[in-house]
C-alpha atoms as a PDB file:
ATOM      1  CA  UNK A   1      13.349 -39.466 -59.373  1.00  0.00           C
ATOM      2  CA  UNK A   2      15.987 -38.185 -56.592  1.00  0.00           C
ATOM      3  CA  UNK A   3      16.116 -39.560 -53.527  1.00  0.00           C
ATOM      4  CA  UNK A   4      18.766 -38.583 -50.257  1.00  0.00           C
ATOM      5  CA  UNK A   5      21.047 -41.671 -49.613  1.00  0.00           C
ATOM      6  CA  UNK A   6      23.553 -42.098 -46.674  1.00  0.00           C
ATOM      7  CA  UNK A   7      26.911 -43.886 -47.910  1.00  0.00           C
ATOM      8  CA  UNK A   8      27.993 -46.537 -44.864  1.00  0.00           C
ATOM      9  CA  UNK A   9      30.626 -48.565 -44.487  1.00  0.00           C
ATOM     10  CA  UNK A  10      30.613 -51.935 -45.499  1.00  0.00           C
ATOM     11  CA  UNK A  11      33.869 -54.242 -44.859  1.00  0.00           C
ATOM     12  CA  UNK A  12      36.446 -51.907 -46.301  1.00  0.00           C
ATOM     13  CA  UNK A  13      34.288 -50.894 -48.630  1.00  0.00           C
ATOM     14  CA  UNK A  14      31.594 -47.887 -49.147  1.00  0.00           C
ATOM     15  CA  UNK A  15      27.740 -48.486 -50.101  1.00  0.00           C
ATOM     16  CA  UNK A  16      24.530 -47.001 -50.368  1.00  0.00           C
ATOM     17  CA  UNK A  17      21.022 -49.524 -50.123  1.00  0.00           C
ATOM     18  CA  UNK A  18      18.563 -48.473 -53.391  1.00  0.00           C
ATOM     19  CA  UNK A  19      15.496 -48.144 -52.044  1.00  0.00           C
ATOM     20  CA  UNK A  20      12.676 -50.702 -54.180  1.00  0.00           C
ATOM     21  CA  UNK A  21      11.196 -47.195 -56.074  1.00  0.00           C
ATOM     22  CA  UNK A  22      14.491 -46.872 -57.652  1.00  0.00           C
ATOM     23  CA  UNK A  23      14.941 -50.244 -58.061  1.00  0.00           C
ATOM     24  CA  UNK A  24      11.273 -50.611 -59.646  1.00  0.00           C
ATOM     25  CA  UNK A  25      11.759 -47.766 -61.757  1.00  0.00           C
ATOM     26  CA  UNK A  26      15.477 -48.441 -63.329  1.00  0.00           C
ATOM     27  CA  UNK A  27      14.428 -52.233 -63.324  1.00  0.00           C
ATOM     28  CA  UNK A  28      17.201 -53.790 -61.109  1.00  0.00           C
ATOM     29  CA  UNK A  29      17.057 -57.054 -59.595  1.00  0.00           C
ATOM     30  CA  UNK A  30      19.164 -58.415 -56.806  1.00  0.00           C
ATOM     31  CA  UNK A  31      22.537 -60.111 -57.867  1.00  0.00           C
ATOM     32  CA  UNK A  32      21.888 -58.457 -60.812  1.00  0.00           C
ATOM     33  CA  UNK A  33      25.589 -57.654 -62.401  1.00  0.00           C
ATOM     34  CA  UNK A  34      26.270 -53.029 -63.324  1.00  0.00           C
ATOM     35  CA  UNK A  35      28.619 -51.473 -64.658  1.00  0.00           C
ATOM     36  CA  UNK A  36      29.982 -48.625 -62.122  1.00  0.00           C
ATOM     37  CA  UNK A  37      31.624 -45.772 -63.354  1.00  0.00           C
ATOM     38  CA  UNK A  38      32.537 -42.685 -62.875  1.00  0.00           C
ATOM     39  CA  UNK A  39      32.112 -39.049 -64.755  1.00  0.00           C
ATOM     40  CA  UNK A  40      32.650 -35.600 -64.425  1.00  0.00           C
ATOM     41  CA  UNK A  41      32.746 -36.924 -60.906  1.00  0.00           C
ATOM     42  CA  UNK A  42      29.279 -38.676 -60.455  1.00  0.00           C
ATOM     43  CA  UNK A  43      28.480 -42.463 -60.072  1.00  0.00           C
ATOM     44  CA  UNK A  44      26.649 -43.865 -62.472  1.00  0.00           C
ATOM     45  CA  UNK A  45      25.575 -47.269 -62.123  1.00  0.00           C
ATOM     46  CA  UNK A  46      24.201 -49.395 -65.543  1.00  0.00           C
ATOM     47  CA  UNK A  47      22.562 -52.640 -65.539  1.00  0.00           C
ATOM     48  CA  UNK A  48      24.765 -55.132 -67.900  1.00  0.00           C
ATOM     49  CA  UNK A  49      22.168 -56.765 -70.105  1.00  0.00           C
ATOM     50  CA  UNK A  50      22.562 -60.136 -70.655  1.00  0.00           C
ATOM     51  CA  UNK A  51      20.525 -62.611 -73.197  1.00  0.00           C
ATOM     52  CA  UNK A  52      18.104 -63.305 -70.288  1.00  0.00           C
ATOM     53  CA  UNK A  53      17.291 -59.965 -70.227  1.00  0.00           C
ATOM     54  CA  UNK A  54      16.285 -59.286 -73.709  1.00  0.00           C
ATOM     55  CA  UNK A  55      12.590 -59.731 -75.058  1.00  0.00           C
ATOM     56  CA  UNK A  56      11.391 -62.401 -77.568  1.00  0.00           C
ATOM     57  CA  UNK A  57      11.720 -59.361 -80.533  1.00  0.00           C
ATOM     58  CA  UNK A  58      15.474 -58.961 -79.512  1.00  0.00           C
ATOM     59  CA  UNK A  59      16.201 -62.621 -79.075  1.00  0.00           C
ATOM     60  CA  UNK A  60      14.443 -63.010 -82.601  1.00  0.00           C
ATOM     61  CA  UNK A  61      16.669 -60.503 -84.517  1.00  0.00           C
ATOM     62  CA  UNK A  62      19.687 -61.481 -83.386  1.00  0.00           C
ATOM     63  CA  UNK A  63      18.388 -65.698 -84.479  1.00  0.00           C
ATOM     64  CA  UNK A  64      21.329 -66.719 -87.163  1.00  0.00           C
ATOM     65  CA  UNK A  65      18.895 -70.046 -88.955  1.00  0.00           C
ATOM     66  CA  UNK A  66      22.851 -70.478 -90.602  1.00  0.00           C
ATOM     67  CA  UNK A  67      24.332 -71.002 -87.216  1.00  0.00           C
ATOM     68  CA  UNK A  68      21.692 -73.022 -85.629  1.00  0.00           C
ATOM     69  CA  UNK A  69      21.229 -75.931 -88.813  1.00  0.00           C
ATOM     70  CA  UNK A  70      19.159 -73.768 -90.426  1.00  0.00           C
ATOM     71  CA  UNK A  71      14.835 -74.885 -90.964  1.00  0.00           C
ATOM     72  CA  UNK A  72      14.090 -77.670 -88.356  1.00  0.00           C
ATOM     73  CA  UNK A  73      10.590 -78.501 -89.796  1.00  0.00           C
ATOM     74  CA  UNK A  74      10.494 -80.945 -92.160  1.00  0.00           C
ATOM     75  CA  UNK A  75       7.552 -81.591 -94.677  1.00  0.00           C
ATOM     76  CA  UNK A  76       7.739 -85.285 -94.781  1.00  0.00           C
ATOM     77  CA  UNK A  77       7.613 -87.501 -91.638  1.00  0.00           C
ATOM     78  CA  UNK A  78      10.963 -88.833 -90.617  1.00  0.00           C
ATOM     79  CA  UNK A  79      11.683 -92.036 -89.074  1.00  0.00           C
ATOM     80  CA  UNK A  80       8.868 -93.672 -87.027  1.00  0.00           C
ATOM     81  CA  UNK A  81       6.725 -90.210 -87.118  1.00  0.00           C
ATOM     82  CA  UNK A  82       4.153 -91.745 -89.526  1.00  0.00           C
ATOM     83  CA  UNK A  83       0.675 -90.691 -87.865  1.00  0.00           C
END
């Protein structure tokens, strides 16, 4: 998708306002932290994906069970858990 933007001023800065189909489609959200750089001399503007952005599959791969205490289910009732 290409759209037509018009750089402004902003402070003493320079920006451009992504219109929400962009947005939508790249899957931005506002204060939303990129990585801006600059090639062959184009801007190119990446989302930095954090741990809140990954889905339960990602988050499940990267589980250690050797960093976290490993199994937290016991078989026998501990403590007071007698039912």
């Amino acid at each position: 998708m290409g759209t037509c933007l018009v750089i402004k001023k902003w402070g003493n800065n320079l920006g451009v306002r992504l219109p929400a189909a962009i947005v939508h489609e790249a899957k931005l959200h506002a204060d939303q932290e990129v990585m801006l750089t600059v090639e062959h001399g184009r801007v190119i503007v990446e989302p930095i994906r954090t741990s809140a952005d990954l889905t339960l599959d990602e988050r499940l791969q990267l589980f250690d069970p050797a960093l976290h205490g490993g199994e937290g289910m016991f078989t026998e009732p501990v403590g007071a858990e007698s039912w």
